[in-house]
C-alpha atoms as a PDB file:
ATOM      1  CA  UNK A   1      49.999 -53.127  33.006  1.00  0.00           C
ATOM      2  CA  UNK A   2      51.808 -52.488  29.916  1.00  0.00           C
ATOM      3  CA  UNK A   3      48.644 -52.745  27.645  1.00  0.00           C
ATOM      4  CA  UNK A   4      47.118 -50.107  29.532  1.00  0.00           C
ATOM      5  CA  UNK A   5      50.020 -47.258  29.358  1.00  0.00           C
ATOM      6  CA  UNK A   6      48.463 -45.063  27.643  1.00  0.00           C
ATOM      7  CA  UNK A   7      45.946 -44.863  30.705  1.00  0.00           C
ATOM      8  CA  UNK A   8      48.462 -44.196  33.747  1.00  0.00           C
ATOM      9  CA  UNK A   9      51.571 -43.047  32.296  1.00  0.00           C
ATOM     10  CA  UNK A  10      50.949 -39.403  32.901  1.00  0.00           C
ATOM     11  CA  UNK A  11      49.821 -39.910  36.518  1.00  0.00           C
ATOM     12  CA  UNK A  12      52.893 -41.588  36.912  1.00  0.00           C
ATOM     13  CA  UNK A  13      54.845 -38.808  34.843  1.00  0.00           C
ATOM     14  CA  UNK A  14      53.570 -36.108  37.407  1.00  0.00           C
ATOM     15  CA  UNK A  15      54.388 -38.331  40.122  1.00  0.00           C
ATOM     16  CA  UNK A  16      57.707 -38.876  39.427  1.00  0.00           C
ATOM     17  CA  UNK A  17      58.006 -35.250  38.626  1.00  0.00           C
ATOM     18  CA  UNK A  18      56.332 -33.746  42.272  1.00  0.00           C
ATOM     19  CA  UNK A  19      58.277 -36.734  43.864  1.00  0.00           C
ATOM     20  CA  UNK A  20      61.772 -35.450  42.562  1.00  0.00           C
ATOM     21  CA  UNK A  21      61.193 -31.430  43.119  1.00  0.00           C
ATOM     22  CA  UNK A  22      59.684 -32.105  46.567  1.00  0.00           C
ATOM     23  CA  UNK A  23      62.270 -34.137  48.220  1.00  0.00           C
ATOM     24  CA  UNK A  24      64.736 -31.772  46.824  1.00  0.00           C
ATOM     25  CA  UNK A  25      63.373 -29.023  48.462  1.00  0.00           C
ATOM     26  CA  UNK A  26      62.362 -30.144  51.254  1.00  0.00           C
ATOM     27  CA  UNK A  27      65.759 -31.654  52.282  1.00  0.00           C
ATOM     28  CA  UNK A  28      67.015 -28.438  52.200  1.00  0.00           C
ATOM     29  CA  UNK A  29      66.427 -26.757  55.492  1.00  0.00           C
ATOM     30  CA  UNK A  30      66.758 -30.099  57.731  1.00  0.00           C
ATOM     31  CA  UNK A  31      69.205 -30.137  60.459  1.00  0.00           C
ATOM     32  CA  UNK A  32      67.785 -33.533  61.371  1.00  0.00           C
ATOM     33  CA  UNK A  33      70.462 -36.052  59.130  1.00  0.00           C
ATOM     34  CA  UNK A  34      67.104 -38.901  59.210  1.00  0.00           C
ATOM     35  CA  UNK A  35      64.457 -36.840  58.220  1.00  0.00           C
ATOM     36  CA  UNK A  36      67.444 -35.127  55.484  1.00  0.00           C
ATOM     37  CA  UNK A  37      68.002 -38.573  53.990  1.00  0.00           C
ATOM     38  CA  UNK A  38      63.990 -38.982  54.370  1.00  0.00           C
ATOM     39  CA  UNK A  39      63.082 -36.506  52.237  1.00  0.00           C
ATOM     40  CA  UNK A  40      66.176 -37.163  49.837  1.00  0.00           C
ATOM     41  CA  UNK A  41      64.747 -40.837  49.294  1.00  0.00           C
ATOM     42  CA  UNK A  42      61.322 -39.462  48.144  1.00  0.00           C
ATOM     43  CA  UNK A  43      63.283 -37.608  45.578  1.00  0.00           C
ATOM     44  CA  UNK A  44      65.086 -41.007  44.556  1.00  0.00           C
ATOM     45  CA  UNK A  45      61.912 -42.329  44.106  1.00  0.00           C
ATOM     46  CA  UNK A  46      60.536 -39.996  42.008  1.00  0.00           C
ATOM     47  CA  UNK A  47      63.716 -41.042  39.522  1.00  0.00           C
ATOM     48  CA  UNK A  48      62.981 -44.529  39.870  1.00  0.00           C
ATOM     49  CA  UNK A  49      59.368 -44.192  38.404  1.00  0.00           C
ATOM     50  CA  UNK A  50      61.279 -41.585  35.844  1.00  0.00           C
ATOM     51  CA  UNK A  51      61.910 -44.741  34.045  1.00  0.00           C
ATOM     52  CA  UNK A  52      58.708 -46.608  34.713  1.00  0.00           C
ATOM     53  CA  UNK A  53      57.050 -44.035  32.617  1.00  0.00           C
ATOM     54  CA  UNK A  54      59.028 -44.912  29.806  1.00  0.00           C
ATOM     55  CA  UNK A  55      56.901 -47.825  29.318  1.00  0.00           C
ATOM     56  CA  UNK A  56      60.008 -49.305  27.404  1.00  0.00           C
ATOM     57  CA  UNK A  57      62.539 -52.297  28.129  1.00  0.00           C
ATOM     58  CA  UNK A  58      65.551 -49.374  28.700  1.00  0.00           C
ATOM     59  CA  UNK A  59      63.200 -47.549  31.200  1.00  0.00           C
ATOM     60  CA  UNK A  60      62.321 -50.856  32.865  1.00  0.00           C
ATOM     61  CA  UNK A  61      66.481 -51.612  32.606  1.00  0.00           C
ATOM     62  CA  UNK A  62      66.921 -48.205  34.519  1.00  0.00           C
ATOM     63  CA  UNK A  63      64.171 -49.041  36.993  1.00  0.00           C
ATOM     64  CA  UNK A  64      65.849 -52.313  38.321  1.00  0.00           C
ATOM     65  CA  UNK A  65      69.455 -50.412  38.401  1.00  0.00           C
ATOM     66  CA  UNK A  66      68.755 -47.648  40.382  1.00  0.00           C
ATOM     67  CA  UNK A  67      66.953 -49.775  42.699  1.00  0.00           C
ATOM     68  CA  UNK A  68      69.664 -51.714  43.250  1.00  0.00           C
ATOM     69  CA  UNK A  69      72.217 -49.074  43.394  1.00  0.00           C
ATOM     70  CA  UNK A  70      70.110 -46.975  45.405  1.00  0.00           C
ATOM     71  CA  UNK A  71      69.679 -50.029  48.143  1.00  0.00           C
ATOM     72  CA  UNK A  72      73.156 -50.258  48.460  1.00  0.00           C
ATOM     73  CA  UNK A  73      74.144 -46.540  48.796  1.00  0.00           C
ATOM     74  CA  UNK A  74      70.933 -46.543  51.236  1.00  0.00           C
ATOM     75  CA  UNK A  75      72.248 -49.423  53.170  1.00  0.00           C
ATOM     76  CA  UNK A  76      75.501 -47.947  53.639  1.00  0.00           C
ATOM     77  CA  UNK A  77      74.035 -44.184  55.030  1.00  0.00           C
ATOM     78  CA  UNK A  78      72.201 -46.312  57.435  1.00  0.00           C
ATOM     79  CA  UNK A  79      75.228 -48.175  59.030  1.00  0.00           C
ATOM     80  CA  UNK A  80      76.992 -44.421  59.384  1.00  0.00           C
ATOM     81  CA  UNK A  81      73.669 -43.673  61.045  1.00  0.00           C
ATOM     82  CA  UNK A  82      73.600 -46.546  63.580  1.00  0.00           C
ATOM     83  CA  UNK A  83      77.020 -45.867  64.352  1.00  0.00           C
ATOM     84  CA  UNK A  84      76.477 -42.390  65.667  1.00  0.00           C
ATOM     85  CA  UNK A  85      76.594 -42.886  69.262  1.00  0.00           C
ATOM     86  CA  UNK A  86      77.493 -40.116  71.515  1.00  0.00           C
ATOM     87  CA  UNK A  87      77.760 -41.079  75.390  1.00  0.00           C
ATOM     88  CA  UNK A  88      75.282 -43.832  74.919  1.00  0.00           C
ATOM     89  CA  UNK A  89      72.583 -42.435  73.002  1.00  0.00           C
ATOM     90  CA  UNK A  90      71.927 -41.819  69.380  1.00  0.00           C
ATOM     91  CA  UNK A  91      72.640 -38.201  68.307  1.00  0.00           C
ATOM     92  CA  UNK A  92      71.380 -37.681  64.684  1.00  0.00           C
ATOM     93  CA  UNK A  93      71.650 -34.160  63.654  1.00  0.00           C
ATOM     94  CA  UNK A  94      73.782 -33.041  60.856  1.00  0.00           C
ATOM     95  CA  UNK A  95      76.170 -30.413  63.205  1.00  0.00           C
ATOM     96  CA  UNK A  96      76.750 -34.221  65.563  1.00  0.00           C
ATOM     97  CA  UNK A  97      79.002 -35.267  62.076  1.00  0.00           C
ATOM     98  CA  UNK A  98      81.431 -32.212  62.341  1.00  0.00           C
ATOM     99  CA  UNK A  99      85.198 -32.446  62.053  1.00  0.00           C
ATOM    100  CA  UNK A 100      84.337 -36.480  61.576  1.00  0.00           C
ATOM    101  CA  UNK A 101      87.240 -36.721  59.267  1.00  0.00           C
ATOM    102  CA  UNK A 102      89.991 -35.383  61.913  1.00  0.00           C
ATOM    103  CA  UNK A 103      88.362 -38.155  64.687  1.00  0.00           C
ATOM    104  CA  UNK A 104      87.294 -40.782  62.671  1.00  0.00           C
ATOM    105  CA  UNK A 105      88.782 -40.767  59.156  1.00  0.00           C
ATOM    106  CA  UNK A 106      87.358 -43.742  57.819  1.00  0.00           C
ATOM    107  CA  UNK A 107      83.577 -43.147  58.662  1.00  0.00           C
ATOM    108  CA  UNK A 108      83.776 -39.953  57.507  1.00  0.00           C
ATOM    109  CA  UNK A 109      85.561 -41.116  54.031  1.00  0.00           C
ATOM    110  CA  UNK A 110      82.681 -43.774  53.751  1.00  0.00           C
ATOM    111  CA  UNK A 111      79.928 -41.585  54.724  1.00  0.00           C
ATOM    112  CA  UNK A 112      81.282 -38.949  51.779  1.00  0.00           C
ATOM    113  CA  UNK A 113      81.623 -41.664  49.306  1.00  0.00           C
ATOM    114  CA  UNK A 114      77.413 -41.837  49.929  1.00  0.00           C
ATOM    115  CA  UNK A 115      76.781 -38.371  49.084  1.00  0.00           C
ATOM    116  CA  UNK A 116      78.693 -37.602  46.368  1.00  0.00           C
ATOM    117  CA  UNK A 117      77.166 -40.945  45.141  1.00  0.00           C
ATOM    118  CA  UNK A 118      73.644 -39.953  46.220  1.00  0.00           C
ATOM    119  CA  UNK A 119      74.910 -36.422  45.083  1.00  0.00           C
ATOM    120  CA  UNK A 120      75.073 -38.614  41.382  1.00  0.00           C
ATOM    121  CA  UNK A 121      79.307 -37.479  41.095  1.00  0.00           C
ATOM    122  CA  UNK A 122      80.830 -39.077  38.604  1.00  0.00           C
ATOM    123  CA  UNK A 123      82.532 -42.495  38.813  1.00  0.00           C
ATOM    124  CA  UNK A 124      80.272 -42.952  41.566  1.00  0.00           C
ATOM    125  CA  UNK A 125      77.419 -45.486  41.396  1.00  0.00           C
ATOM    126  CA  UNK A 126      74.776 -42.917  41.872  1.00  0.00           C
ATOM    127  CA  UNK A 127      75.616 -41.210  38.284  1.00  0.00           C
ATOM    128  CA  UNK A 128      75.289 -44.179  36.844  1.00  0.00           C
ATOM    129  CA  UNK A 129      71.837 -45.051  38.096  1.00  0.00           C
ATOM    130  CA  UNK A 130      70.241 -41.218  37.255  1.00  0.00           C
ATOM    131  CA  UNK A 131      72.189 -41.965  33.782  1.00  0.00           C
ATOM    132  CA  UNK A 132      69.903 -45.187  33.131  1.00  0.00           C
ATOM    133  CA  UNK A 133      66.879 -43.490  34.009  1.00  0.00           C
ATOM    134  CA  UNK A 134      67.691 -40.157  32.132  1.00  0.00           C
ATOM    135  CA  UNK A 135      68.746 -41.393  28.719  1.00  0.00           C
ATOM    136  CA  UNK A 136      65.762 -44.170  28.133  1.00  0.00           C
ATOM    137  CA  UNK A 137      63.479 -40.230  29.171  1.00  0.00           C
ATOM    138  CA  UNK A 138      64.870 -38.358  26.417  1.00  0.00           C
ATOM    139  CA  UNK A 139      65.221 -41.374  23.967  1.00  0.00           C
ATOM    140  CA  UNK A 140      61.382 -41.896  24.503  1.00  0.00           C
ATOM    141  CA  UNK A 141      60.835 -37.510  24.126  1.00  0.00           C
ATOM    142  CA  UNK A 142      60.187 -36.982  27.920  1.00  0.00           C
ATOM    143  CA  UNK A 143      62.623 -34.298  28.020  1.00  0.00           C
ATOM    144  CA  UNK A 144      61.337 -31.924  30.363  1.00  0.00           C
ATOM    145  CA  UNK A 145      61.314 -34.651  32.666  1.00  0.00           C
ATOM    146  CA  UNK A 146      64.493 -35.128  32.584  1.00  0.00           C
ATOM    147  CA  UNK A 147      65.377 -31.114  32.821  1.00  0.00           C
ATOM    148  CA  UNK A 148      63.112 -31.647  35.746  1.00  0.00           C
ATOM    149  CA  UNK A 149      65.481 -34.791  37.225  1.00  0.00           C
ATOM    150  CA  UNK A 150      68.541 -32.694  36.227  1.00  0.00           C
ATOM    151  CA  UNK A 151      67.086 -29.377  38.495  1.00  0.00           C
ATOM    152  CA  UNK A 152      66.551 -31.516  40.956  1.00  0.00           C
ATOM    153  CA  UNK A 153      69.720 -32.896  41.399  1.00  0.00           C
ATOM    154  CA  UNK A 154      71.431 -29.844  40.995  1.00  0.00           C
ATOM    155  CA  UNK A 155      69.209 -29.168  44.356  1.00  0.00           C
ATOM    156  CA  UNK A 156      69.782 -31.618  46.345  1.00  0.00           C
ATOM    157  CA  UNK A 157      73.717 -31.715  45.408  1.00  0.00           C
ATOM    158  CA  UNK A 158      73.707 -28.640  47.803  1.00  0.00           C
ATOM    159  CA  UNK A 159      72.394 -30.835  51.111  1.00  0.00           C
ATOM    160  CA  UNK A 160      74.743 -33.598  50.261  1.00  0.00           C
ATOM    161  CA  UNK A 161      78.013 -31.751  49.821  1.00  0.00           C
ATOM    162  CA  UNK A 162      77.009 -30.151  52.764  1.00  0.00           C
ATOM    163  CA  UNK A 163      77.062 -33.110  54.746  1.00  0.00           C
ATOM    164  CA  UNK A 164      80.626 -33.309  53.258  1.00  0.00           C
ATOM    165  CA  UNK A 165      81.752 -29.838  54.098  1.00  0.00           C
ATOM    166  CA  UNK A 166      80.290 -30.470  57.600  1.00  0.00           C
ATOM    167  CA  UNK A 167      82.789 -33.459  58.080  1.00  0.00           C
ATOM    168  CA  UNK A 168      85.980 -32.371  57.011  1.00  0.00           C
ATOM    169  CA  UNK A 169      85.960 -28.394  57.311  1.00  0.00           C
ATOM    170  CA  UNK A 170      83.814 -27.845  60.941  1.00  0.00           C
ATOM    171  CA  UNK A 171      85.083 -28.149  64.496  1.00  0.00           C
ATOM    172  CA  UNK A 172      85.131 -31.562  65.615  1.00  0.00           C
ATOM    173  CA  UNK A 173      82.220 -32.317  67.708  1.00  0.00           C
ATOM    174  CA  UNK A 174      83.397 -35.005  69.767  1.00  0.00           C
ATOM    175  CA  UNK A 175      84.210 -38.546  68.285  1.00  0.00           C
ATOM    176  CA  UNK A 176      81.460 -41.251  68.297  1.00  0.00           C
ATOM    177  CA  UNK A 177      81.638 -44.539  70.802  1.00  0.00           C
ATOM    178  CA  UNK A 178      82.924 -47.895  68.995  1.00  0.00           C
ATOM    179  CA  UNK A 179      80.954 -48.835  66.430  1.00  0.00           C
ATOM    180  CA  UNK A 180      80.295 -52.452  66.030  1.00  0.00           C
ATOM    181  CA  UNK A 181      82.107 -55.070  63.815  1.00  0.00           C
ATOM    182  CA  UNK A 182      78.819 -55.510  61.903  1.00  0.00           C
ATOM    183  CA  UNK A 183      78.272 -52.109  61.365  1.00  0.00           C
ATOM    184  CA  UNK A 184      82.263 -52.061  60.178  1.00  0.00           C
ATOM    185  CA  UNK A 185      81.319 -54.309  57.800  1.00  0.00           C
ATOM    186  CA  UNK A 186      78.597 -52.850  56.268  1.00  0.00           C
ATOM    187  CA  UNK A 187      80.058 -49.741  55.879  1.00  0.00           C
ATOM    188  CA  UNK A 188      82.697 -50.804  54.275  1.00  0.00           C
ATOM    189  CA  UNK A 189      81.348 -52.943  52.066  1.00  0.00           C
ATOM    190  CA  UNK A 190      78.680 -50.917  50.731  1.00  0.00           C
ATOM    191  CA  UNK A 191      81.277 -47.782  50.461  1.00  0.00           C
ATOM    192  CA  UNK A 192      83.776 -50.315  48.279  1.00  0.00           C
ATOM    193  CA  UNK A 193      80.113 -51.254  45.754  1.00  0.00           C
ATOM    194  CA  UNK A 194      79.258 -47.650  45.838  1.00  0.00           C
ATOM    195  CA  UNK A 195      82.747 -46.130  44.604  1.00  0.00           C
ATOM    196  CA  UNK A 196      84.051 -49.453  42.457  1.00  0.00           C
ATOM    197  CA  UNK A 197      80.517 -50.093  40.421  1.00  0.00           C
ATOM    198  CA  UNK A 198      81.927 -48.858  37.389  1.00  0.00           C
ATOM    199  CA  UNK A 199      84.353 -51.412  37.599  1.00  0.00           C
ATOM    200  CA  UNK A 200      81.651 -54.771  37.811  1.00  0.00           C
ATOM    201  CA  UNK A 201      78.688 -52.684  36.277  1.00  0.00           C
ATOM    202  CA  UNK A 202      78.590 -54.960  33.291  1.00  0.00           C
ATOM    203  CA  UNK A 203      77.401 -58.339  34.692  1.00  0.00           C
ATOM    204  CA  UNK A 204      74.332 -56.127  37.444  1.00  0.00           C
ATOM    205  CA  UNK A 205      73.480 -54.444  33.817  1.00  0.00           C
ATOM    206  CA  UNK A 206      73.388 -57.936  32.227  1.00  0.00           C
ATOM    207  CA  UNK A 207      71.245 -59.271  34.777  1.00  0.00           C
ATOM    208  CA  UNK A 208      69.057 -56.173  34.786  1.00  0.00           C
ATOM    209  CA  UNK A 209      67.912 -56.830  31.195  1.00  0.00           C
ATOM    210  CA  UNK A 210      67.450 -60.420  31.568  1.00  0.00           C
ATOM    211  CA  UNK A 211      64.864 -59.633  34.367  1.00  0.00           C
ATOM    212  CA  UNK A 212      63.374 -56.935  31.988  1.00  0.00           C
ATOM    213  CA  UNK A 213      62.795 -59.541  29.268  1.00  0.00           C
ATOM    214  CA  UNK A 214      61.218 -62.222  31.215  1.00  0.00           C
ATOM    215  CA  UNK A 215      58.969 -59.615  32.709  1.00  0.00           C
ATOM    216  CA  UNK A 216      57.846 -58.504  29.256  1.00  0.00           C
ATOM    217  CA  UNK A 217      57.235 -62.251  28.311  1.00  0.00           C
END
């Protein structure tokens, strides 16, 4: 629809704008770690269509990244989420993560390495993908959009380094059952994308713009 973005561009501007101030504070005040990362992923998305309203090739560039980014920092969360099991059941409040990193170090190092990402902490992956969006919004003069992004970050930093705080400064709560190798796996995998990007960012970036410019004909 890029002939026509003069016509939806500021509905998606808002959008993105409502999408990124809500989650952030809405996230705030949930004890519940699912509906936490529920409303923190509404915030995500309003970044990913950040860069959709660019309308231009960089924007689209930062689009694709942060999707991809995000699915991996996503994907990791979730395995730390399946593996809290307390006594047979799922427990999934943010308190059931306390003193994590005394009873099981490397979940809780794995499950930090998310937020701080999500949290967009540098040499994380998650600065990086706010960074793509950002810089094509101020190169095309939506500026206060990006204040907006940057607010909301600042935000949502608080619920994430809370999580953080949680796991390596509270009372243990009682260690989790064991997790399974899959699970493992994932975790660790995802953690090792999330905190090395910077190192293989070149080729994702590379591919990124070739899927840009075959979109744009």
């Amino acid at each position: 629809l890029g002939g026509l973005l003069d016509q939806w561009q500021q509905i998606v501007f808002v959008t993105s704008a409502l999408s990124m101030l809500l989650g952030a504070f809405a996230a705030i005040r949930q004890e519940n770690i699912k509906r936490l990362f529920a409303y923190s992923w509404i915030s995500h998305t309003g970044f990913v269509m950040m860069g959709l309203v660019c309308g231009s090739e960089a924007g689209l560039r930062g689009v694709l990244l942060y999707t991809a980014i995000y699915l991996t920092m996503s994907l990791g969360a979730f395995s730390v989420l399946v593996a809290m099991r307390r006594d047979g059941r799922s427990v999934e409040t943010v308190s059931d993560l306390a003193g994590l990193a005394r009873t099981d170090p490397a979940m809780a190092l794995a499950m930090a390495v998310f937020m701080f990402a999500m949290a967009g902490i540098p040499p994380l992956s998650g600065f990086f993908a706010k960074l793509y969006v950002l810089l094509p919004a101020i190169q095309n003069g939506y500026v206060w959009l990006a204040v907006i992004a940057v607010f909301a970050s600042v935000v949502s930093a608080y619920y994430y380094l809370r999580v953080v705080k949680v796991m390596y400064f509270d009372a243990p709560a009682g260690g989790f059952a064991p997790r399974p190798l899959a699970v493992s796996f994932v975790m660790a995998g995802t953690g090792l994308l999330t905190a090395g990007f910077f190192l293989f960012s070149g080729p994702l970036v590379a591919a990124a713009t070739a899927a840009v410019a075959a979109l744009r004909g």
